[in-house]
PDB file of N, CA and C in Angstrom:
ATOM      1  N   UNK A   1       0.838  -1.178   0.000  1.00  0.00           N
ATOM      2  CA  UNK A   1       0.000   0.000   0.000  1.00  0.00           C
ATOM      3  C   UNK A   1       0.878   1.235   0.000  1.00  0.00           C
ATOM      4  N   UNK A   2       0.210   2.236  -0.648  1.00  0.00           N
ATOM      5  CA  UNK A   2       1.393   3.442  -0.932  1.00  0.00           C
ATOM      6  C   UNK A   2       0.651   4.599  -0.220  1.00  0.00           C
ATOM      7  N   UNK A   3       0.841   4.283   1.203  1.00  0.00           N
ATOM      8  CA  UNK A   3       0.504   5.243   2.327  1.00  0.00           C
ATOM      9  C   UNK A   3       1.216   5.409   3.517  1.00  0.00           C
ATOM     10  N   UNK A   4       1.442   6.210   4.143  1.00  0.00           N
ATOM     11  CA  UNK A   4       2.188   6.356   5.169  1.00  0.00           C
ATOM     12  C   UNK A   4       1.622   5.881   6.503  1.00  0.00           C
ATOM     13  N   UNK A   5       0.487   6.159   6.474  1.00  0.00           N
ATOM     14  CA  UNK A   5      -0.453   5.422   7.277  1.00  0.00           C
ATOM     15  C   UNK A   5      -0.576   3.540   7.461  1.00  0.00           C
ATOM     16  N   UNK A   6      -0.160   2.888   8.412  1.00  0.00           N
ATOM     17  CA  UNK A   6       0.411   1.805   8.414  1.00  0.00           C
ATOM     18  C   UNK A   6      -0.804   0.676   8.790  1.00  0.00           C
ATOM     19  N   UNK A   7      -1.258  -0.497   8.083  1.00  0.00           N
ATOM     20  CA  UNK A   7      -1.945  -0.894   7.918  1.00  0.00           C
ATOM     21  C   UNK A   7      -1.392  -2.746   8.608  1.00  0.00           C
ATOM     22  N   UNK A   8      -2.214  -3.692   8.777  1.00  0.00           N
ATOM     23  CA  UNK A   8      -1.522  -4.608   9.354  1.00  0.00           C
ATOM     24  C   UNK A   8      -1.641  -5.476   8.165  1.00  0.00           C
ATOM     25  N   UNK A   9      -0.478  -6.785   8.109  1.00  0.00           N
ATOM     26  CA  UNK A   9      -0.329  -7.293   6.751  1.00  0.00           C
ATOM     27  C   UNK A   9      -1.692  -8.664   7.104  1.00  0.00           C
ATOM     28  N   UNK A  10      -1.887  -9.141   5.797  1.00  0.00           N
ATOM     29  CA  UNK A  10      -3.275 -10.139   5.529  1.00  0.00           C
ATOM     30  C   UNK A  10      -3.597 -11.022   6.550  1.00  0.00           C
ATOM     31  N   UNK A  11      -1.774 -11.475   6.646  1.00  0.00           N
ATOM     32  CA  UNK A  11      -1.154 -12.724   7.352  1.00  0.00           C
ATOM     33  C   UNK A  11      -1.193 -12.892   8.877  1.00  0.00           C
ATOM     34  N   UNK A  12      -1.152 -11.184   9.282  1.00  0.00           N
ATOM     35  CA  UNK A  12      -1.283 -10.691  10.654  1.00  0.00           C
ATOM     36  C   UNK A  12      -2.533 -11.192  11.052  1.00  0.00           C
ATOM     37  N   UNK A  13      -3.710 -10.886  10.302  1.00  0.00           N
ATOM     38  CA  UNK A  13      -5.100 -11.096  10.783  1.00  0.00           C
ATOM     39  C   UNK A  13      -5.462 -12.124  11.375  1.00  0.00           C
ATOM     40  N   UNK A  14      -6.512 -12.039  12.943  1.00  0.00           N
ATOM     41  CA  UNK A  14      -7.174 -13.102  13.660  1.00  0.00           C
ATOM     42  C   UNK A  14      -8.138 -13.215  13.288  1.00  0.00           C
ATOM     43  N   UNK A  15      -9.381 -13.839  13.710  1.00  0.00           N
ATOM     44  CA  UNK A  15     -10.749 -14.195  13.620  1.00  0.00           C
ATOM     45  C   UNK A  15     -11.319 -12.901  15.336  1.00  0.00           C
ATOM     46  N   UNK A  16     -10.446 -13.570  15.952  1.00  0.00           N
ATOM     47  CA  UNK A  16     -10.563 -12.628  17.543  1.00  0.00           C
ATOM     48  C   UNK A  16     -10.209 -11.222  17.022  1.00  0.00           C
ATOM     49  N   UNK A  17     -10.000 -10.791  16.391  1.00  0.00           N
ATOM     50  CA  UNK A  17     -10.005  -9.291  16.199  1.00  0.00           C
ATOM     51  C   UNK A  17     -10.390  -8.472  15.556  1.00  0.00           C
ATOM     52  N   UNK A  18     -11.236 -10.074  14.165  1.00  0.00           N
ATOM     53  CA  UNK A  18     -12.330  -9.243  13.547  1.00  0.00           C
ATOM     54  C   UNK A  18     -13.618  -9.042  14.581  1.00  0.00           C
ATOM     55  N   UNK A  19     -13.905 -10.112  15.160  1.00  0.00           N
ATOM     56  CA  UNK A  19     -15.078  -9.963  15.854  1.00  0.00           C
ATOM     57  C   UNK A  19     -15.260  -9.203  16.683  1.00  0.00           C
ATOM     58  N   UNK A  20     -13.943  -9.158  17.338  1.00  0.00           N
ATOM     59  CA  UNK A  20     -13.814  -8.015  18.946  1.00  0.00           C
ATOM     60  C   UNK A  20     -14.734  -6.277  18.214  1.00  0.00           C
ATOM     61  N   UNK A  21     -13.815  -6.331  16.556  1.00  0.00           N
ATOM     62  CA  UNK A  21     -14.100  -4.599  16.056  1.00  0.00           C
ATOM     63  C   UNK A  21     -15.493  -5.086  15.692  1.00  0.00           C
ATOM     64  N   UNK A  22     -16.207  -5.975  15.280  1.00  0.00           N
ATOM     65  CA  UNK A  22     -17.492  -6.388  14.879  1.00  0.00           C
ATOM     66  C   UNK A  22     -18.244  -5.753  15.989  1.00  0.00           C
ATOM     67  N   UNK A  23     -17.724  -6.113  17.095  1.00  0.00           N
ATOM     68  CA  UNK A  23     -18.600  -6.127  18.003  1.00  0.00           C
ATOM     69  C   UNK A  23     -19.257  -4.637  18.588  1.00  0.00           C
ATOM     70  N   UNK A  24     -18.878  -3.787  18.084  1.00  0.00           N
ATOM     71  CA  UNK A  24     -19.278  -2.174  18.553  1.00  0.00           C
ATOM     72  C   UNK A  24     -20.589  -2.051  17.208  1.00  0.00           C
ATOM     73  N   UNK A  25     -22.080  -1.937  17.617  1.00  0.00           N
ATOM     74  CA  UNK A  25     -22.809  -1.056  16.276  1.00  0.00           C
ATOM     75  C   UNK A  25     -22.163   0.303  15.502  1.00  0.00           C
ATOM     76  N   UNK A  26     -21.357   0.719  16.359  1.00  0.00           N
ATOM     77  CA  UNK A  26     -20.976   2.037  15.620  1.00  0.00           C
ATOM     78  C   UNK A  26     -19.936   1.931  14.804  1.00  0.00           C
ATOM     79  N   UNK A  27     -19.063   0.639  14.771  1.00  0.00           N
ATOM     80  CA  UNK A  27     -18.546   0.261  14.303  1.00  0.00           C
ATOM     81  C   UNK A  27     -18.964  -0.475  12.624  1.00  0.00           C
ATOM     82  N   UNK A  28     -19.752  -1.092  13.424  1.00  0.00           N
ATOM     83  CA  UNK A  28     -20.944  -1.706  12.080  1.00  0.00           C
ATOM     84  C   UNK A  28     -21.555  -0.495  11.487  1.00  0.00           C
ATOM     85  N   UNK A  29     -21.748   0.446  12.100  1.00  0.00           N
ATOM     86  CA  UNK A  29     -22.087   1.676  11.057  1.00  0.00           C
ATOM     87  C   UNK A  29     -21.176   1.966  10.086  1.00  0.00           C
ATOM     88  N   UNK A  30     -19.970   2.240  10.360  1.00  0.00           N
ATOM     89  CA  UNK A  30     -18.965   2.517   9.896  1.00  0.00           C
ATOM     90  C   UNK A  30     -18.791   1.617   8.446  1.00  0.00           C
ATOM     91  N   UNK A  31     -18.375   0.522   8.823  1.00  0.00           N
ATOM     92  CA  UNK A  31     -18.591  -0.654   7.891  1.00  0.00           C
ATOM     93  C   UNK A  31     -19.377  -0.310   6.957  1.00  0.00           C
ATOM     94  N   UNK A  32     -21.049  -0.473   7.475  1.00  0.00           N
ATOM     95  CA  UNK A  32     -21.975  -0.277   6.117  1.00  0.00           C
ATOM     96  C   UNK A  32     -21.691   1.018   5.084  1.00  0.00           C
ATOM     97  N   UNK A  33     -21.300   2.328   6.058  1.00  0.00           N
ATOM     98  CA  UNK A  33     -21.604   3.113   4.802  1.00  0.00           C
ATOM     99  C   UNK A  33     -19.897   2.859   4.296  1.00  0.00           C
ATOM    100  N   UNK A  34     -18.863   2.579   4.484  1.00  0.00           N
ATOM    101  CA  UNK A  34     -17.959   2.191   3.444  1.00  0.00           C
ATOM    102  C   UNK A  34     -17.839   1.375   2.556  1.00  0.00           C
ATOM    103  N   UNK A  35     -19.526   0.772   2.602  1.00  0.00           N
ATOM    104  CA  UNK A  35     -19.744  -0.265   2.142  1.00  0.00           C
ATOM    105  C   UNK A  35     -19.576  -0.223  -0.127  1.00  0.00           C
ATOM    106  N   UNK A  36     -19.953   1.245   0.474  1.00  0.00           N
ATOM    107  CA  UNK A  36     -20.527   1.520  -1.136  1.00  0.00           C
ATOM    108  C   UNK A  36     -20.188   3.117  -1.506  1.00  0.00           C
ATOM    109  N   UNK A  37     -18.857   3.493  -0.341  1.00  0.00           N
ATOM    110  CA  UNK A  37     -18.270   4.917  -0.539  1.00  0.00           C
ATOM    111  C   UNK A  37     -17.087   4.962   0.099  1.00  0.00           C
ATOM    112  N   UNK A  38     -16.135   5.755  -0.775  1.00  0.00           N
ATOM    113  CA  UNK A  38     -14.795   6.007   0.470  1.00  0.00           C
ATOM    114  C   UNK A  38     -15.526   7.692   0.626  1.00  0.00           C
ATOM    115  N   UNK A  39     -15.090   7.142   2.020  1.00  0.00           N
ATOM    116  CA  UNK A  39     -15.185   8.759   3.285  1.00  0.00           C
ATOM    117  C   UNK A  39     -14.647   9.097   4.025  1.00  0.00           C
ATOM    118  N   UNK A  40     -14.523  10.659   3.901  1.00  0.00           N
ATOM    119  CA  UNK A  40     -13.645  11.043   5.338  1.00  0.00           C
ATOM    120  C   UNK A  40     -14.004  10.649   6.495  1.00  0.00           C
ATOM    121  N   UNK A  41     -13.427  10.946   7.094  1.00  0.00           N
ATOM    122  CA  UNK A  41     -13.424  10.522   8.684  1.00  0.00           C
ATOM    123  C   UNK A  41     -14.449  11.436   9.110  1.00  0.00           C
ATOM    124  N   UNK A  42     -14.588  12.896   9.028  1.00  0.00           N
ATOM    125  CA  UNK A  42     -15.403  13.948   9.535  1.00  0.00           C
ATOM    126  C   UNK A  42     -16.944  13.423   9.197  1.00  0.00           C
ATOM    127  N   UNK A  43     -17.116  12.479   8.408  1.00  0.00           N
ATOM    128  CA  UNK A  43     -18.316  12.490   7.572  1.00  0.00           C
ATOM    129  C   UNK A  43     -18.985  11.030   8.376  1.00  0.00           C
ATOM    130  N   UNK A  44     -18.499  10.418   8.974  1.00  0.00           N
ATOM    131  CA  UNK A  44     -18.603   9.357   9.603  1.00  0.00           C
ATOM    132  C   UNK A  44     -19.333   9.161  11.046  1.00  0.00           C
ATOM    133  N   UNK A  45     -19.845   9.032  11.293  1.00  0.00           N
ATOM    134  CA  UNK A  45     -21.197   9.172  12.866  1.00  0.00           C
ATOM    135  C   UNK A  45     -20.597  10.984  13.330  1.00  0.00           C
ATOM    136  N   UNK A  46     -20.840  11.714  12.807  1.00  0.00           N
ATOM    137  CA  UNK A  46     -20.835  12.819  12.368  1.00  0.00           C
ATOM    138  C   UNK A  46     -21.875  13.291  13.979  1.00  0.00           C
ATOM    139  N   UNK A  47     -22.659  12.379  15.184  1.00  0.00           N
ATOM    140  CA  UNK A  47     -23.117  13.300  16.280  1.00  0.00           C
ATOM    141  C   UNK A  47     -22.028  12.612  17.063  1.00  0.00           C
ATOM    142  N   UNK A  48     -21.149  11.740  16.818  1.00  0.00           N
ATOM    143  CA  UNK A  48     -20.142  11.500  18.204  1.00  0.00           C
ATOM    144  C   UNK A  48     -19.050  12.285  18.015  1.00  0.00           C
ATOM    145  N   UNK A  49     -18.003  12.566  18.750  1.00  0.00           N
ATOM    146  CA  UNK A  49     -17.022  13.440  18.953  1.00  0.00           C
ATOM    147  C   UNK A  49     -16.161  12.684  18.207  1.00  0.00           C
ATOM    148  N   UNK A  50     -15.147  13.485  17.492  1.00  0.00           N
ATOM    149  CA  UNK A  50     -13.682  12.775  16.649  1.00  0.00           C
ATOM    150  C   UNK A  50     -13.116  12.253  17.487  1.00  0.00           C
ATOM    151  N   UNK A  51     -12.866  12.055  18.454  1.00  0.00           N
ATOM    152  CA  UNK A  51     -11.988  11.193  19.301  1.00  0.00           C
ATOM    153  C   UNK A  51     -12.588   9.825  19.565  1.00  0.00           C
ATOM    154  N   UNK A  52     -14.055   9.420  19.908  1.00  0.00           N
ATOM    155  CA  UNK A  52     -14.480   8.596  19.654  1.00  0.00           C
ATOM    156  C   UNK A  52     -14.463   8.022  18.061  1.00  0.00           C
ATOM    157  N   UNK A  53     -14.516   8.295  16.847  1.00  0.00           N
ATOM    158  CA  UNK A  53     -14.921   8.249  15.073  1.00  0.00           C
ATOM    159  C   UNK A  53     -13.059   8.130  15.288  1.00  0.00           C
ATOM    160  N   UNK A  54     -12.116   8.018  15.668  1.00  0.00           N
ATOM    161  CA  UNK A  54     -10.824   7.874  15.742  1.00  0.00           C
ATOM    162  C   UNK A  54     -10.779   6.979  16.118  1.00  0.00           C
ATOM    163  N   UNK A  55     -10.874   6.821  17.115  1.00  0.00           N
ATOM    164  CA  UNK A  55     -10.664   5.342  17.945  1.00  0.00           C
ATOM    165  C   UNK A  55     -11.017   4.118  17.601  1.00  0.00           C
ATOM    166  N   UNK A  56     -13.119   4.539  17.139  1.00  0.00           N
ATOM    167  CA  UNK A  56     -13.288   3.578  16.306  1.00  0.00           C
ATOM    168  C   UNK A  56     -12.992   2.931  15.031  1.00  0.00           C
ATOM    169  N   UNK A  57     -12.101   4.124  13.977  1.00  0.00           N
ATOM    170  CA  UNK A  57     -11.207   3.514  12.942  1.00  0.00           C
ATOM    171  C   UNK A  57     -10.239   3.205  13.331  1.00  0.00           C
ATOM    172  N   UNK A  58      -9.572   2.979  14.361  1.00  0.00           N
ATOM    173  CA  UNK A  58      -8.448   2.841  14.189  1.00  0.00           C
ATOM    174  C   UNK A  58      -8.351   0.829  15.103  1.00  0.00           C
ATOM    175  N   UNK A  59      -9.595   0.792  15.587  1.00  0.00           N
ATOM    176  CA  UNK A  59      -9.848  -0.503  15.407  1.00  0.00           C
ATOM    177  C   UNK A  59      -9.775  -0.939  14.531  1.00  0.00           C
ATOM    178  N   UNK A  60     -10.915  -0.685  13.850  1.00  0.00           N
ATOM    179  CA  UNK A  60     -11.097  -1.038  12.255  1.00  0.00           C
ATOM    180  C   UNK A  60      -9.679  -1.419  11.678  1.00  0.00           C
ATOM    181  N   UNK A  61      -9.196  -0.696  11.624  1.00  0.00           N
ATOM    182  CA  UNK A  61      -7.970  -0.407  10.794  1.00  0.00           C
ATOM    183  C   UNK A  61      -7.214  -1.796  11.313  1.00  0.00           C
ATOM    184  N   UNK A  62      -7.258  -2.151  12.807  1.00  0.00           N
ATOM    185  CA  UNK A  62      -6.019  -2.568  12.625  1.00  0.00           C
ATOM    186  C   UNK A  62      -6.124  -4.306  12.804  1.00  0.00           C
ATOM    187  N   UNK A  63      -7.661  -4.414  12.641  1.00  0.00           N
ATOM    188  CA  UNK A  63      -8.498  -5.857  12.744  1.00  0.00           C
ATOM    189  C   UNK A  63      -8.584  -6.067  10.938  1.00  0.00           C
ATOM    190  N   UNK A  64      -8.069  -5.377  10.138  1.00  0.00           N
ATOM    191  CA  UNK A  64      -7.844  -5.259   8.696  1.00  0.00           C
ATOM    192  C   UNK A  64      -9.159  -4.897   8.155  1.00  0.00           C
ATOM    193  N   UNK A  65      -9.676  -4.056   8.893  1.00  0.00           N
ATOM    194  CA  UNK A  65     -11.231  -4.235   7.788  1.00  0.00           C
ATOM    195  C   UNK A  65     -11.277  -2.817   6.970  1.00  0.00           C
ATOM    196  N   UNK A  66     -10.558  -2.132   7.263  1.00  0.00           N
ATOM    197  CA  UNK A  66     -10.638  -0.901   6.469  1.00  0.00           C
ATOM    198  C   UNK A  66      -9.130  -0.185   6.198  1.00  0.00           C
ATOM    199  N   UNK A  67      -9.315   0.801   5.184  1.00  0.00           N
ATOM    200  CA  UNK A  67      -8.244   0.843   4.649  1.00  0.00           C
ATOM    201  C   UNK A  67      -7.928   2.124   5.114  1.00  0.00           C
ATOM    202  N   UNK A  68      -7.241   3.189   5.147  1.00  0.00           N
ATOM    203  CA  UNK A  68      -7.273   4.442   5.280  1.00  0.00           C
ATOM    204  C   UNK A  68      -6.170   5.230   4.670  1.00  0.00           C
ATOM    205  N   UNK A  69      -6.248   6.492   3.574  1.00  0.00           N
ATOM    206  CA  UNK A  69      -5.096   7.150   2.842  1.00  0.00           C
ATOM    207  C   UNK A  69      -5.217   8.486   3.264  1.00  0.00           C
ATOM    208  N   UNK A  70      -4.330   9.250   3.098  1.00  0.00           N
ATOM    209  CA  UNK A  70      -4.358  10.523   3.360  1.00  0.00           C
ATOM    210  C   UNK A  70      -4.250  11.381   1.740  1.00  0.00           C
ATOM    211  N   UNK A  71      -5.430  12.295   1.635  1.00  0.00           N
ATOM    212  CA  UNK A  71      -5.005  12.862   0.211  1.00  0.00           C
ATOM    213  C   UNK A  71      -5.347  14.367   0.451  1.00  0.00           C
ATOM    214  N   UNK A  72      -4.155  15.035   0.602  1.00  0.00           N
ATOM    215  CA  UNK A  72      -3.967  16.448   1.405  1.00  0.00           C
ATOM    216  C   UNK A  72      -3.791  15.824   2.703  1.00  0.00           C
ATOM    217  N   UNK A  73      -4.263  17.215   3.487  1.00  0.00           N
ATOM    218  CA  UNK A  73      -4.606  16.962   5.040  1.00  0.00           C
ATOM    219  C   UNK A  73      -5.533  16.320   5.319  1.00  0.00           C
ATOM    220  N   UNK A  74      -6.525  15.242   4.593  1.00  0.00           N
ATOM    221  CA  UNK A  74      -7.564  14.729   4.572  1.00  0.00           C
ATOM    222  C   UNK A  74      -7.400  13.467   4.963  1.00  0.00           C
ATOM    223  N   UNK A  75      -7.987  12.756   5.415  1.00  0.00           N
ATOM    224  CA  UNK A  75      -7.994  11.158   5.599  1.00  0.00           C
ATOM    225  C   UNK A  75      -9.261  10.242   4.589  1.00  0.00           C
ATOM    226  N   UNK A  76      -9.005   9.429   4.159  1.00  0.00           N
ATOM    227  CA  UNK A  76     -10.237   8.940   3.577  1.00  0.00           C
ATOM    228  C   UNK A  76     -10.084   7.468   3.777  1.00  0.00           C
ATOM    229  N   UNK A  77     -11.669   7.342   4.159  1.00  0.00           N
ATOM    230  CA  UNK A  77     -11.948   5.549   4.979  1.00  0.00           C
ATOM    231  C   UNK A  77     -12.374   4.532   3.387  1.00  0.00           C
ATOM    232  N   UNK A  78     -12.284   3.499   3.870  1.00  0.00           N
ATOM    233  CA  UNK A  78     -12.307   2.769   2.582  1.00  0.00           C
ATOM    234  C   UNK A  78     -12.228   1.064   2.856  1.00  0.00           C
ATOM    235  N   UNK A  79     -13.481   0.248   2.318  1.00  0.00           N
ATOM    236  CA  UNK A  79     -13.282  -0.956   2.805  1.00  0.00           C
ATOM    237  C   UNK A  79     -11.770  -1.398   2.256  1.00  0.00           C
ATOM    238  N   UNK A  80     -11.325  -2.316   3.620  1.00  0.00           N
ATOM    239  CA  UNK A  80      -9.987  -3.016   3.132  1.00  0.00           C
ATOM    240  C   UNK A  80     -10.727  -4.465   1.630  1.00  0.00           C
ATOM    241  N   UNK A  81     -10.179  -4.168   0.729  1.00  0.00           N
ATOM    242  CA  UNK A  81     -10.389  -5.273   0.132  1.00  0.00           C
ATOM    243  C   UNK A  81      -9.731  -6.406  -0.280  1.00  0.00           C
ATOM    244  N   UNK A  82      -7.913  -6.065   0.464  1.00  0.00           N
ATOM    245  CA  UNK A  82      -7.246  -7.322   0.649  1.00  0.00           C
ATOM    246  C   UNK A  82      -7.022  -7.765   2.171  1.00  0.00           C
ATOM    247  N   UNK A  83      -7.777  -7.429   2.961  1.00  0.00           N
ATOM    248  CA  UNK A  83      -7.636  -7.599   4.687  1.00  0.00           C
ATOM    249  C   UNK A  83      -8.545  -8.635   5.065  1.00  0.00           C
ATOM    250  N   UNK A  84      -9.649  -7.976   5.986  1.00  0.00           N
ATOM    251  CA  UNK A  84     -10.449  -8.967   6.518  1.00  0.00           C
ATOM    252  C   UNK A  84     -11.257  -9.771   5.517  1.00  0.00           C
ATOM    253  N   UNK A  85     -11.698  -8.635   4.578  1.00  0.00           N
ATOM    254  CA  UNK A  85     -12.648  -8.867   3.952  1.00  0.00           C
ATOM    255  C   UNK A  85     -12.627  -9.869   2.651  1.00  0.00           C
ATOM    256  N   UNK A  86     -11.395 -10.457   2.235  1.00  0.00           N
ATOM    257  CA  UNK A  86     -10.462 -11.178   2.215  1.00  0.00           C
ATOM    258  C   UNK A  86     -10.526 -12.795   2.820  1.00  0.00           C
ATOM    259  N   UNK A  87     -10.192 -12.589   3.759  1.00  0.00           N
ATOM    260  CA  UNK A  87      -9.791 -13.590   4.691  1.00  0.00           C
ATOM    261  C   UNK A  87     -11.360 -13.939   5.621  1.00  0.00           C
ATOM    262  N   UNK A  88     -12.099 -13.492   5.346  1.00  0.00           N
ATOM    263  CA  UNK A  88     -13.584 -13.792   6.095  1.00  0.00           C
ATOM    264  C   UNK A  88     -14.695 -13.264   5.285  1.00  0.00           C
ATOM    265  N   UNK A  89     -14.676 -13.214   4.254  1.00  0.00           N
ATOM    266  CA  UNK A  89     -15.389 -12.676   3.366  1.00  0.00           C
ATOM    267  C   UNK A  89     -16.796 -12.713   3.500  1.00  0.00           C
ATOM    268  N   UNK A  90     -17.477 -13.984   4.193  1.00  0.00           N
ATOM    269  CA  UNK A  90     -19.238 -14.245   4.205  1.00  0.00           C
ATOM    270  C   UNK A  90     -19.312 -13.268   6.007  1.00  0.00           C
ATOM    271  N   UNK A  91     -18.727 -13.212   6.981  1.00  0.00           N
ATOM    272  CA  UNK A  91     -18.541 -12.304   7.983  1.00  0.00           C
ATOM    273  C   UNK A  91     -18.817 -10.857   7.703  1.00  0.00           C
ATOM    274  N   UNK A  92     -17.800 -10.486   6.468  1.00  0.00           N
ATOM    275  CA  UNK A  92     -18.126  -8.890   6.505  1.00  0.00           C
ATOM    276  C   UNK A  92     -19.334  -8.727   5.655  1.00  0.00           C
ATOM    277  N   UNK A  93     -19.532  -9.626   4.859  1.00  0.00           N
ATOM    278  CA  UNK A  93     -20.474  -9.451   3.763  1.00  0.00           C
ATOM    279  C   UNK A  93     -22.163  -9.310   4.492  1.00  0.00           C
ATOM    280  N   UNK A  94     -21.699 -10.825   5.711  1.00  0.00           N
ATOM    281  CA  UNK A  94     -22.939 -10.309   6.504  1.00  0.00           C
ATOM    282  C   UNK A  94     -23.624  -8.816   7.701  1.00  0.00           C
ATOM    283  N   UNK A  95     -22.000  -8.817   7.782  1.00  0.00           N
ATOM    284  CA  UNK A  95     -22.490  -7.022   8.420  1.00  0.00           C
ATOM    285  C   UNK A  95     -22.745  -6.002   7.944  1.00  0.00           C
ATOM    286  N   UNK A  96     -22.071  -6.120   6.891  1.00  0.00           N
ATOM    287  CA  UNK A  96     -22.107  -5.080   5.495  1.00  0.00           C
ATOM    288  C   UNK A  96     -23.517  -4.924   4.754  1.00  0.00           C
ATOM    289  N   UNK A  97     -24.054  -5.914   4.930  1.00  0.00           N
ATOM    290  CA  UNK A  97     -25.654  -6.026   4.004  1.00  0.00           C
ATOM    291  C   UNK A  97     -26.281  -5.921   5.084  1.00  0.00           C
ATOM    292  N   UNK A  98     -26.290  -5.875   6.274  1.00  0.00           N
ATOM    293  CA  UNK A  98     -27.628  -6.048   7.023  1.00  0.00           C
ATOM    294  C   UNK A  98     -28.169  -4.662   7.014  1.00  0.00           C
ATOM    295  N   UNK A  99     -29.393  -5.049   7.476  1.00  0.00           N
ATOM    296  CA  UNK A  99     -30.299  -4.147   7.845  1.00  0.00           C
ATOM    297  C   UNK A  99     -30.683  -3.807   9.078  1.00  0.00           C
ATOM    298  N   UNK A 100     -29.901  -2.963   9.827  1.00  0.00           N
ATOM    299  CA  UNK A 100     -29.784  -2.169  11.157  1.00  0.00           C
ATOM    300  C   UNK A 100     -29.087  -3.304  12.103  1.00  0.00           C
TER     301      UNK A 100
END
């Protein structure tokens, strides 16, 4: 990946650490709408505070399920599509499609 922002390799990935980041809804929010958009971070559960919308990507991030680049001073979220999603594919697919 050609980012400075450091991502964990395929090989790294558990099952225990997709589920642990599974396990937050706001997290699963997150998920769905990257489902079918890359987005900034600002744009993302947009009534909780950035320090919480941080924290919770940076789970994400490091359970491989999402990707994250910087273009400017900007950050932009983005399903990982060689990470979890990858390596557990009917898992994300099922959080990713549900309905609430």
């Amino acid at each position: 990946m050609a980012s400075d922002i450091e991502h964990p390799a395929e090989t790294d990935l558990c099952l225990d650490g997709v589920l642990r980041a599974l396990a937050d809804p706001d997290r699963r929010a997150i998920l769905t709408t990257l489902r079918t958009t890359e987005t900034l971070c600002s744009s993302l559960l947009p009534d909780r505070p950035r320090s919480t919308v941080s924290v919770h990507l940076k789970v994400l991030r490091a359970a491989g399920l999402i990707e994250q680049r910087r273009q400017g001073k900007a950050i932009l979220n983005s399903l990982r599509s060689d990470g979890a999603a990858a390596r557990y594919p009917e898992i994300v697919h099922a959080i990713t499609s549900a309905d609430g």
